[in-house]
PDB file of N, CA and C in Angstrom:
ATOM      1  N   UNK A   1       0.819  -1.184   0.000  1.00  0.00           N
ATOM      2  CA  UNK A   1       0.000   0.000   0.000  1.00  0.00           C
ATOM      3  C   UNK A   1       0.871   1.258   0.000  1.00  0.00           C
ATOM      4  N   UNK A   2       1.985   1.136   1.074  1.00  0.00           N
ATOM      5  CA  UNK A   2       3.235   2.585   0.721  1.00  0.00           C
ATOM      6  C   UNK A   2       3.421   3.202  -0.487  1.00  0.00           C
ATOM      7  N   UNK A   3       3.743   1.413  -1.536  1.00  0.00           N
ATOM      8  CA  UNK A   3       4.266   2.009  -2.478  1.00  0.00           C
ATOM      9  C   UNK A   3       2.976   2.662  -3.934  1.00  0.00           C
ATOM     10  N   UNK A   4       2.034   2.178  -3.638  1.00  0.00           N
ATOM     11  CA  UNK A   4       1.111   2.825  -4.205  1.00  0.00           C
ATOM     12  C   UNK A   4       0.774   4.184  -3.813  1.00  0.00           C
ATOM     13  N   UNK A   5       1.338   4.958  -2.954  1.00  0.00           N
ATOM     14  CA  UNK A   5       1.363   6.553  -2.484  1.00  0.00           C
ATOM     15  C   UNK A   5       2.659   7.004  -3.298  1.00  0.00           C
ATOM     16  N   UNK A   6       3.595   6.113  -3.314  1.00  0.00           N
ATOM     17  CA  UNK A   6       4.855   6.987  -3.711  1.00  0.00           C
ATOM     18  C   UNK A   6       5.670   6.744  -2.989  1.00  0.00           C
ATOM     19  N   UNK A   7       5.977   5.922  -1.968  1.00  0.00           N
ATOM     20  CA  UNK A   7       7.130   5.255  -0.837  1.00  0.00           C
ATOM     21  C   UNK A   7       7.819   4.719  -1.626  1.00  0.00           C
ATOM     22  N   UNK A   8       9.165   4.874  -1.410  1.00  0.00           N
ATOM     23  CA  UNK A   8      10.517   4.648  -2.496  1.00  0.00           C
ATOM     24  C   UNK A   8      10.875   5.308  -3.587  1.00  0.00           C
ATOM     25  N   UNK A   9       9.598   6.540  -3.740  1.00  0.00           N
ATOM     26  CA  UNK A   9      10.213   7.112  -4.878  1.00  0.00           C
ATOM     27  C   UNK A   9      10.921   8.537  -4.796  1.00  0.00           C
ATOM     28  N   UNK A  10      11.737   9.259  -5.341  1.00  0.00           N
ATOM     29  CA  UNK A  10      12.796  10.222  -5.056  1.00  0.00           C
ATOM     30  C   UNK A  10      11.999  10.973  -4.995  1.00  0.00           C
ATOM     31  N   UNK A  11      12.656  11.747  -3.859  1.00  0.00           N
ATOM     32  CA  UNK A  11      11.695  13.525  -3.666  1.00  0.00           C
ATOM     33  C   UNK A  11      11.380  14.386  -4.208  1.00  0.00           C
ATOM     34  N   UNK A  12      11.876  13.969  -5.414  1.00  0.00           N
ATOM     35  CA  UNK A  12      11.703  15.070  -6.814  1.00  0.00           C
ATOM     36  C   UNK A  12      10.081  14.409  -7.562  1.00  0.00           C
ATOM     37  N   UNK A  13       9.991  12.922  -7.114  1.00  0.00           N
ATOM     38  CA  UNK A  13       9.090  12.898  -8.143  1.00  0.00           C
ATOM     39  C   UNK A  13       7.491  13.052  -7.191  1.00  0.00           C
ATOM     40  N   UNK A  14       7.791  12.995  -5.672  1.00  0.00           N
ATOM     41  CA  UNK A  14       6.737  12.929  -4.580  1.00  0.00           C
ATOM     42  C   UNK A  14       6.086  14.058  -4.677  1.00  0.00           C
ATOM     43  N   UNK A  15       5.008  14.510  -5.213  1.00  0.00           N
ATOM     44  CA  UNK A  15       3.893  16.059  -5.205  1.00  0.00           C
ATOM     45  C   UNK A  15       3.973  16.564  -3.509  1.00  0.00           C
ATOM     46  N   UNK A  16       4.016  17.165  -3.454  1.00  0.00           N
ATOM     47  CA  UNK A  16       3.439  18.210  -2.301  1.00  0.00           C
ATOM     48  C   UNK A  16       2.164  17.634  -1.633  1.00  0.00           C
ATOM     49  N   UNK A  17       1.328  17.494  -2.514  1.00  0.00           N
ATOM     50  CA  UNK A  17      -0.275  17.228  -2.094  1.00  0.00           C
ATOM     51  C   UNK A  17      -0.018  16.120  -2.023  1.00  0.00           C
ATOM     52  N   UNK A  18       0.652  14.969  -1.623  1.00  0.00           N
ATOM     53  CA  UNK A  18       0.397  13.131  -1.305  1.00  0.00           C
ATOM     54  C   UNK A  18       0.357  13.647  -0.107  1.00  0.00           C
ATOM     55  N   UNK A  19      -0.429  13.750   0.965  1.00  0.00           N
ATOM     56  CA  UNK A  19      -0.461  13.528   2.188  1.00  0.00           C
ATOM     57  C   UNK A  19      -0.020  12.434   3.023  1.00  0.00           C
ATOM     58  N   UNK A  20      -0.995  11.587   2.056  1.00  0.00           N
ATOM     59  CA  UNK A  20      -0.651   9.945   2.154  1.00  0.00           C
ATOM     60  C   UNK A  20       0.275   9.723   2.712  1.00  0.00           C
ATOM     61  N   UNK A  21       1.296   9.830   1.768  1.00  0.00           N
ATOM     62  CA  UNK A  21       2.464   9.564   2.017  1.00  0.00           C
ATOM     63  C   UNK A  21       3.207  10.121   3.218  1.00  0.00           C
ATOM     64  N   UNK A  22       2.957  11.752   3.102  1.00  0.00           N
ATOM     65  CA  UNK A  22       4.350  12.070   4.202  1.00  0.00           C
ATOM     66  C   UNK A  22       3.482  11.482   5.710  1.00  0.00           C
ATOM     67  N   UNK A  23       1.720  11.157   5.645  1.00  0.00           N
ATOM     68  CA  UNK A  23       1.607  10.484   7.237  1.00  0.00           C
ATOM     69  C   UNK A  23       1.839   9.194   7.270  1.00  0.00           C
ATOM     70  N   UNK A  24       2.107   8.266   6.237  1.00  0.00           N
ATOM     71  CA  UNK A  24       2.384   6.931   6.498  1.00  0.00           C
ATOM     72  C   UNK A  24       4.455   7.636   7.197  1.00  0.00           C
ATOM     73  N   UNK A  25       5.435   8.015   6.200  1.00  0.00           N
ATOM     74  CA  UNK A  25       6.121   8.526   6.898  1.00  0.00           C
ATOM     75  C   UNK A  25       6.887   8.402   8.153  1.00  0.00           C
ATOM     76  N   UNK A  26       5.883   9.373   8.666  1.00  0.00           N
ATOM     77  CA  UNK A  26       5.864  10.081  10.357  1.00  0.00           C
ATOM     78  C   UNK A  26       5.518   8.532  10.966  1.00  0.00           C
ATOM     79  N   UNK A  27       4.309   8.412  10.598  1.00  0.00           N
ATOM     80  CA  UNK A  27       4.103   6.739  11.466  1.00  0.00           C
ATOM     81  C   UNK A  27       4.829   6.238  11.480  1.00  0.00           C
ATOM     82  N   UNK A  28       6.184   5.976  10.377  1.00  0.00           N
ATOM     83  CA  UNK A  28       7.084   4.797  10.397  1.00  0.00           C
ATOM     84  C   UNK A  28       8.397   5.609  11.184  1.00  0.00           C
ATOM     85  N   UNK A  29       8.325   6.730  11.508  1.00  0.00           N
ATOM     86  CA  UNK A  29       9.998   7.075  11.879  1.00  0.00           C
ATOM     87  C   UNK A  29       9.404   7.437  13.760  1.00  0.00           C
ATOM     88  N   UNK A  30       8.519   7.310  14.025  1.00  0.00           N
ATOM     89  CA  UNK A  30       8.497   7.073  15.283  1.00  0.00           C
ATOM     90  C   UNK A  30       8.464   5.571  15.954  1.00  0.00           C
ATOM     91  N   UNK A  31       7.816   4.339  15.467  1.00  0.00           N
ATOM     92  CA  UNK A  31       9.077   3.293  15.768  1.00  0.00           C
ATOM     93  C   UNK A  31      10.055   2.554  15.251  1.00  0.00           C
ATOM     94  N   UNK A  32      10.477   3.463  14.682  1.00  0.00           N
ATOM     95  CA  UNK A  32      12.014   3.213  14.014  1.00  0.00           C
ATOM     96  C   UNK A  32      12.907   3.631  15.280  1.00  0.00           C
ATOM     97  N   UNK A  33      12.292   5.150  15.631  1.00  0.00           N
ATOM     98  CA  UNK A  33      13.268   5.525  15.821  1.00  0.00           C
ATOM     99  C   UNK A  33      13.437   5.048  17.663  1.00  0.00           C
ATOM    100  N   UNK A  34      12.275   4.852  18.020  1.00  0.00           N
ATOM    101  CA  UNK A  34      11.923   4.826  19.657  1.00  0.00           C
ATOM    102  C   UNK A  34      13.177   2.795  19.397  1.00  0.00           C
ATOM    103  N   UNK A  35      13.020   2.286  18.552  1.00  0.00           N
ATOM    104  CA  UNK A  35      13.224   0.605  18.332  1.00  0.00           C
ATOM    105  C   UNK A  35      15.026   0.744  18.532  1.00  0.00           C
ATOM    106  N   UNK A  36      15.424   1.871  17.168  1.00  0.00           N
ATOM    107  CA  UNK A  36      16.926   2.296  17.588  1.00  0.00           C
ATOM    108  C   UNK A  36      17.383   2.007  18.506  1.00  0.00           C
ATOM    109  N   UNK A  37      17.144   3.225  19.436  1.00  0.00           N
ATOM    110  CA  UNK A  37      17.308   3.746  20.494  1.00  0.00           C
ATOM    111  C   UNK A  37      17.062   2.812  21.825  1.00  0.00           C
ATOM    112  N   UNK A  38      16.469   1.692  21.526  1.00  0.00           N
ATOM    113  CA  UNK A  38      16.015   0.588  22.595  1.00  0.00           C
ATOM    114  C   UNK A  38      17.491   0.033  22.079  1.00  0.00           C
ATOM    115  N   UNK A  39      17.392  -0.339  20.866  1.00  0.00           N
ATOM    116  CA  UNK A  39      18.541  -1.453  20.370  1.00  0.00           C
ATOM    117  C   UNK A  39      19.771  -0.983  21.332  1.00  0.00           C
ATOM    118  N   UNK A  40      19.994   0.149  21.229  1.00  0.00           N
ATOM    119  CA  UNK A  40      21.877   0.840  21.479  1.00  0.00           C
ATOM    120  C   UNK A  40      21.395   0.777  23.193  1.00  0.00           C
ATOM    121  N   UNK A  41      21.026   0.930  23.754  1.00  0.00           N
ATOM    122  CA  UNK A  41      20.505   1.051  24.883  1.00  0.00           C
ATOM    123  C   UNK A  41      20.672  -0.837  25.433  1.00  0.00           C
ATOM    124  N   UNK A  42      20.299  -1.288  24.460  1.00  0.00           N
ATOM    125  CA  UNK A  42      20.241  -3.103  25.217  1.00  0.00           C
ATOM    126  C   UNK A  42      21.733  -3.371  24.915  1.00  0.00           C
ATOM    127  N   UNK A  43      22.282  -2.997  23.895  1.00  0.00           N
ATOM    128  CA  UNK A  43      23.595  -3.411  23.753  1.00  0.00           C
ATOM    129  C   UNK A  43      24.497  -2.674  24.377  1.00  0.00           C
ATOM    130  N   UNK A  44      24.175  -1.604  24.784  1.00  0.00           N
ATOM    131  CA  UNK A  44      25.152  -0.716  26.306  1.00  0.00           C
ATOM    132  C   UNK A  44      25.317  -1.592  27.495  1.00  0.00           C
ATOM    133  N   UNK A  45      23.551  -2.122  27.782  1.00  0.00           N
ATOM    134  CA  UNK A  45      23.933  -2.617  29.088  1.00  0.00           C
ATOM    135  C   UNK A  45      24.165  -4.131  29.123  1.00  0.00           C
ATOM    136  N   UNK A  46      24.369  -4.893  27.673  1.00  0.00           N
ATOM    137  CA  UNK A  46      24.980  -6.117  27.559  1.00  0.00           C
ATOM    138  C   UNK A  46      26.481  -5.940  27.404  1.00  0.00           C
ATOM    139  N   UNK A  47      26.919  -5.066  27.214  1.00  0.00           N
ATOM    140  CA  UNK A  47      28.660  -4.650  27.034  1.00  0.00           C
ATOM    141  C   UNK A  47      29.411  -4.581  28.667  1.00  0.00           C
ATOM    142  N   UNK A  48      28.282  -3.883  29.010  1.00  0.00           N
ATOM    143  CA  UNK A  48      28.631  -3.544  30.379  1.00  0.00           C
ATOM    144  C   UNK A  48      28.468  -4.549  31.333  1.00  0.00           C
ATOM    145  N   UNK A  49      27.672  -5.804  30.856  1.00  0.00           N
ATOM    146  CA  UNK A  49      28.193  -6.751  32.002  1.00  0.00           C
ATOM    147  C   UNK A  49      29.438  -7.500  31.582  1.00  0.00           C
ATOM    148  N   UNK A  50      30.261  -7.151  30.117  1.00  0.00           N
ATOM    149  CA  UNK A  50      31.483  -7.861  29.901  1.00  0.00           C
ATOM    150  C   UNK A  50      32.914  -6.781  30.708  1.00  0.00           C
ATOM    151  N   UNK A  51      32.598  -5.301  30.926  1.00  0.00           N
ATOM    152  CA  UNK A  51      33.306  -4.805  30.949  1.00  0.00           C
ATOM    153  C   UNK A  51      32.781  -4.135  32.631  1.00  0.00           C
ATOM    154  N   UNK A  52      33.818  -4.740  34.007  1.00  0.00           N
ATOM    155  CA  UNK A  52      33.575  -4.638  34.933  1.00  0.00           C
ATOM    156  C   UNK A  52      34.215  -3.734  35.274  1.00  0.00           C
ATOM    157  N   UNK A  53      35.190  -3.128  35.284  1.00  0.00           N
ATOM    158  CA  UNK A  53      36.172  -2.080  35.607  1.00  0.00           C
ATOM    159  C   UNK A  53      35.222  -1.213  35.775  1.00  0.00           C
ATOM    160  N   UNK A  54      35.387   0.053  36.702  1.00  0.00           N
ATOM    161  CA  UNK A  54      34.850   1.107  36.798  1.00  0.00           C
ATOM    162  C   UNK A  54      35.000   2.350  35.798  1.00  0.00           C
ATOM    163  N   UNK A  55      36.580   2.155  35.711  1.00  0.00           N
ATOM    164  CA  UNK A  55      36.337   3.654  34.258  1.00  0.00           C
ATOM    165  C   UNK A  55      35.639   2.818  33.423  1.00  0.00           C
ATOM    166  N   UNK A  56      35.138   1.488  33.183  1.00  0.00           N
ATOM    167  CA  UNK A  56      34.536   1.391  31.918  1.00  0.00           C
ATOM    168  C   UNK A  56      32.586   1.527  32.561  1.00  0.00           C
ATOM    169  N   UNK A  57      33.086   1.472  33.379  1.00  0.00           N
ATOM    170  CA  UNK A  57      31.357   1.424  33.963  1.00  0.00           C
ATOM    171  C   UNK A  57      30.734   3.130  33.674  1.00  0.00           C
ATOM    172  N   UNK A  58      31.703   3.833  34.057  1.00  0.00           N
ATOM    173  CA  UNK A  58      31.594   4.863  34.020  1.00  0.00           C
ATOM    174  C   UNK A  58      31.269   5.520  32.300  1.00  0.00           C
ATOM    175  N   UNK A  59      32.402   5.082  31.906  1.00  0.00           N
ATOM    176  CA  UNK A  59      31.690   5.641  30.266  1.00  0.00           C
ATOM    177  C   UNK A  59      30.504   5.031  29.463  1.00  0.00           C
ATOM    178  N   UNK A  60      30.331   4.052  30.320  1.00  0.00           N
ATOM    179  CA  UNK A  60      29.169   2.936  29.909  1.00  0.00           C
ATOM    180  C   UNK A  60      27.824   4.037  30.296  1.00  0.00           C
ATOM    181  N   UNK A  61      28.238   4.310  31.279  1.00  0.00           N
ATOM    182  CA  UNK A  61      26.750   5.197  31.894  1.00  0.00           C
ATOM    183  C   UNK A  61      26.990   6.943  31.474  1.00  0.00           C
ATOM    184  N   UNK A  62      27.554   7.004  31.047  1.00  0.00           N
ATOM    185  CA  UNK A  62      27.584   8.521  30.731  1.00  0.00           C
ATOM    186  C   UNK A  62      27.186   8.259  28.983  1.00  0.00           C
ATOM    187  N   UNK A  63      27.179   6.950  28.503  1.00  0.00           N
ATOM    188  CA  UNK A  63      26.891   6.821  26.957  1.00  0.00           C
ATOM    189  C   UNK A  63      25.541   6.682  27.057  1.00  0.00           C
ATOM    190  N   UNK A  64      24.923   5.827  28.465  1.00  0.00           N
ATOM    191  CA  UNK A  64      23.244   5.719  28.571  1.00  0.00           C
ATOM    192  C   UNK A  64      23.175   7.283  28.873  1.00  0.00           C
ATOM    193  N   UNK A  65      23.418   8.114  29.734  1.00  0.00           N
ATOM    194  CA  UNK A  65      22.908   9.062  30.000  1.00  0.00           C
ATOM    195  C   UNK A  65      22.484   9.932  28.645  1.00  0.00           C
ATOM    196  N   UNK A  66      23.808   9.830  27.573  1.00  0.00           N
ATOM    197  CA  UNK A  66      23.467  10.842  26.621  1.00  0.00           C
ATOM    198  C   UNK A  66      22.531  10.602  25.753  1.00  0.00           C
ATOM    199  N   UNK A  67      22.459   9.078  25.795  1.00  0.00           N
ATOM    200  CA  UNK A  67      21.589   8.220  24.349  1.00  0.00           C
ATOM    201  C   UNK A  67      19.794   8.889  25.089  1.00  0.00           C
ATOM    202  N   UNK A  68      19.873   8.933  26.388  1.00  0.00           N
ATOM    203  CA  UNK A  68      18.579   9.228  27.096  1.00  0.00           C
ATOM    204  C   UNK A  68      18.070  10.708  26.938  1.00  0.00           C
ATOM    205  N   UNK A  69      19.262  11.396  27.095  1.00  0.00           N
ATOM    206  CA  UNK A  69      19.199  12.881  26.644  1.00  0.00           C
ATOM    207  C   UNK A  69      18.565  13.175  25.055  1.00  0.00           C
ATOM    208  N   UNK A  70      19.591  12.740  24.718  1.00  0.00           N
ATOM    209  CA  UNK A  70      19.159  12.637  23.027  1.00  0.00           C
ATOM    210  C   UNK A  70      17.907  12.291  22.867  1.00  0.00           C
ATOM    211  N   UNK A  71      17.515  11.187  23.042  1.00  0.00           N
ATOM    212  CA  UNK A  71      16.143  10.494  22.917  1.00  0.00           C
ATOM    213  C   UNK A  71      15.013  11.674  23.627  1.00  0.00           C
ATOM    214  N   UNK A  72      15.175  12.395  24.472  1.00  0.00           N
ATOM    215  CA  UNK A  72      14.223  12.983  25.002  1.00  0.00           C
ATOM    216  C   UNK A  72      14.115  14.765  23.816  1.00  0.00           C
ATOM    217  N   UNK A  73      15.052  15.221  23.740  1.00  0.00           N
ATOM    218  CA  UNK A  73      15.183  16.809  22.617  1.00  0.00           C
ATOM    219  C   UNK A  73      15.007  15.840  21.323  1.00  0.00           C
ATOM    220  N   UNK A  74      14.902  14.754  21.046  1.00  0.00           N
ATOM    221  CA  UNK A  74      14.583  14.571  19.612  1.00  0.00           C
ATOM    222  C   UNK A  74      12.809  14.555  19.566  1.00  0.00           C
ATOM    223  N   UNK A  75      12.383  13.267  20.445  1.00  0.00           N
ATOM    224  CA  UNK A  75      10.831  13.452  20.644  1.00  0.00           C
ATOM    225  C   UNK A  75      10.470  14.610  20.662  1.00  0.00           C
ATOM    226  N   UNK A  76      11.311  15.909  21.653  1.00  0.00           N
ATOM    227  CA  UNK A  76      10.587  16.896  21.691  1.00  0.00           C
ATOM    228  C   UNK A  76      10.580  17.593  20.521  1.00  0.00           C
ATOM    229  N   UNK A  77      11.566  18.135  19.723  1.00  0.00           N
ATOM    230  CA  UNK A  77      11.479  18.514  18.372  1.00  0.00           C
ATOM    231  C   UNK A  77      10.296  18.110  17.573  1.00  0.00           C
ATOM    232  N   UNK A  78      10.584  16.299  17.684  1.00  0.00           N
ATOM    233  CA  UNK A  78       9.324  15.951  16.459  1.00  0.00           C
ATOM    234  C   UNK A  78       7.717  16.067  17.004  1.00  0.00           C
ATOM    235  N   UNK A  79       8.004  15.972  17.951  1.00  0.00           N
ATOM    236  CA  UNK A  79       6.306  16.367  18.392  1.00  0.00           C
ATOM    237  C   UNK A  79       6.044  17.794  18.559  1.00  0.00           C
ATOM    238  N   UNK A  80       6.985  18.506  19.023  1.00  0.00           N
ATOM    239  CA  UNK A  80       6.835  20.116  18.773  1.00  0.00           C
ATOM    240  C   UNK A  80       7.403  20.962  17.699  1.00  0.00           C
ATOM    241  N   UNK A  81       7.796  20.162  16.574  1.00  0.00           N
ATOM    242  CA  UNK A  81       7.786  21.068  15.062  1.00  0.00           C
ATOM    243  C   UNK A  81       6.631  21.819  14.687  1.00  0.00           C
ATOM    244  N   UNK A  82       5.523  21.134  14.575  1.00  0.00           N
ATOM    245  CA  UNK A  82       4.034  21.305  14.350  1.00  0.00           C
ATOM    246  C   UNK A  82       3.196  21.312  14.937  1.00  0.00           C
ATOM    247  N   UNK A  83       2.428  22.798  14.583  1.00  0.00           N
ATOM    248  CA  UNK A  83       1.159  22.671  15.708  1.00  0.00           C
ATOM    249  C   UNK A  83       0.035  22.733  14.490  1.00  0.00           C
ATOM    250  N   UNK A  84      -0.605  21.819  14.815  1.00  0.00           N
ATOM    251  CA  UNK A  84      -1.288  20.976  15.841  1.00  0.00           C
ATOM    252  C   UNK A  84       0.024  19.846  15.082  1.00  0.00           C
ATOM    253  N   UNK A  85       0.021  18.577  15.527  1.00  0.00           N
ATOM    254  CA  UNK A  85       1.065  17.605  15.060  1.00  0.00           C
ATOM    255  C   UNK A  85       0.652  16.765  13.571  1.00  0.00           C
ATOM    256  N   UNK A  86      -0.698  16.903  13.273  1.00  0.00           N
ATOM    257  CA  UNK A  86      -1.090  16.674  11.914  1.00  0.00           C
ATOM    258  C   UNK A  86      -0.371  17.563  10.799  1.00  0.00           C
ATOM    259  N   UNK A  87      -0.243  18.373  11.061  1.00  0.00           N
ATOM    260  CA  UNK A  87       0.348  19.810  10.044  1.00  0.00           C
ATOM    261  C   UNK A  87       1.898  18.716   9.780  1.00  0.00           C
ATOM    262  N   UNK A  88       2.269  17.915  10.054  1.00  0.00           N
ATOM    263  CA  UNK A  88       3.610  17.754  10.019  1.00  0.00           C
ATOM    264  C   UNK A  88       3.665  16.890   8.407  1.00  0.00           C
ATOM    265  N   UNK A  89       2.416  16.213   8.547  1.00  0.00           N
ATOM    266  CA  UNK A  89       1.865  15.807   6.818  1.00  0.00           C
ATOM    267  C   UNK A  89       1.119  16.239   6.308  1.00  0.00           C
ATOM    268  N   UNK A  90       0.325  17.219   6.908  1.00  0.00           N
ATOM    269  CA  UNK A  90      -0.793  18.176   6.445  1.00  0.00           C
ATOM    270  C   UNK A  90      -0.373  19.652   6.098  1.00  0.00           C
ATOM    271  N   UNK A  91       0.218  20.282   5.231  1.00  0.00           N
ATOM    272  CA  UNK A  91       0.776  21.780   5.784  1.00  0.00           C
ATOM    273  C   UNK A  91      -0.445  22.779   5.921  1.00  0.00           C
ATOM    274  N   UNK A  92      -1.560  22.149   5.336  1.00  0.00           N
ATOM    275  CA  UNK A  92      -3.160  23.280   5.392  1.00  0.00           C
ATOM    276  C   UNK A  92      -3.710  23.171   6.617  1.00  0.00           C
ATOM    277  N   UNK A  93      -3.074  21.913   7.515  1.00  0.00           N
ATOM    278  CA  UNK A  93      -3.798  21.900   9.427  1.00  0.00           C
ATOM    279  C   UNK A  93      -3.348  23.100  10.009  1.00  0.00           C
ATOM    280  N   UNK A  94      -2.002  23.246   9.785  1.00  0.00           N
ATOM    281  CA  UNK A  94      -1.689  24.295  10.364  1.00  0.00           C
ATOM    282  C   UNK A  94       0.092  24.684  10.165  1.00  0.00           C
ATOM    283  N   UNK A  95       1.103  25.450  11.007  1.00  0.00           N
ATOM    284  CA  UNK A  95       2.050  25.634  10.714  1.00  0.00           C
ATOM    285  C   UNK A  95       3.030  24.940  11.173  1.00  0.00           C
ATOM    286  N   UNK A  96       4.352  24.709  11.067  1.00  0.00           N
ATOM    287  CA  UNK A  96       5.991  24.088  11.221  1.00  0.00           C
ATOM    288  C   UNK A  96       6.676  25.259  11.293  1.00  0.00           C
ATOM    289  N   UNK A  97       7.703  25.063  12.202  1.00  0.00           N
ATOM    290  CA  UNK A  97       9.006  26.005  12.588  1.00  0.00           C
ATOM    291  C   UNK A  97      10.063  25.812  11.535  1.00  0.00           C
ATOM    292  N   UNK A  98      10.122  24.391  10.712  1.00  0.00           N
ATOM    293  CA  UNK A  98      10.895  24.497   9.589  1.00  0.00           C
ATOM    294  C   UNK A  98      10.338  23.646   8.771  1.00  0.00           C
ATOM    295  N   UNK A  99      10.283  23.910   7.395  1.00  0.00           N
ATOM    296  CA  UNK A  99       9.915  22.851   6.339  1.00  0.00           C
ATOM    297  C   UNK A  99      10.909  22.597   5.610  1.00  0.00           C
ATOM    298  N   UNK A 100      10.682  21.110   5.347  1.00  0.00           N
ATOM    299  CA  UNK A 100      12.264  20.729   4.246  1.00  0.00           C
ATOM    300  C   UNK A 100      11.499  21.203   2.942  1.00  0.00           C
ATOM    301  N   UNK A 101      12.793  21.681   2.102  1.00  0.00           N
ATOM    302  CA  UNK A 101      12.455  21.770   0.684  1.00  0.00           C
ATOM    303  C   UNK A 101      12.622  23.188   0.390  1.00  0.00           C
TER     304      UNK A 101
END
């Protein structure tokens, strides 16, 4: 069904008006991205039971701290680009702080 909107095809050839498309999109890069971010997060704290030393414990947890940081100003960006949060595939709902293109 994606690819009957235009999913996979270059940004040059995607219209403006597929809505379709840019909300299928958004649906797919929020658990992409939340799935990431689990992934690097499970493999931090599987590293860290190979690596017992304390300086390594230590950079182990200052790499969760940042991956957590990160993860929190990215959600906020993508949920607060657009108000209302439809506008983000809709540009006639309402406005964005930046549009690509």
């Amino acid at each position: 069904m994606d690819t009957y909107y235009g999913m996979g095809a270059k940004d040059s050839q995607v219209k403006p008006e597929e809505i379709a498309l840019r909300k299928y999109m958004v649906y797919f890069e929020i658990p992409y991205f939340a799935s990431s971010s689990a992934t690097k997060l499970a493999m931090t704290f599987m590293i860290m039971r190979l690596g017992t030393e304390k300086k390594y414990l230590w950079t182990f947890w200052g790499s969760i701290a940042a991956m957590l940081l990160t993860f929190t100003i990215i959600l906020g960006i993508f949920f607060g680009n657009c108000v209302p949060f439809a506008a983000t595939w809709n540009p006639g709902l309402g406005h964005c702080k930046r549009e690509d293109g």
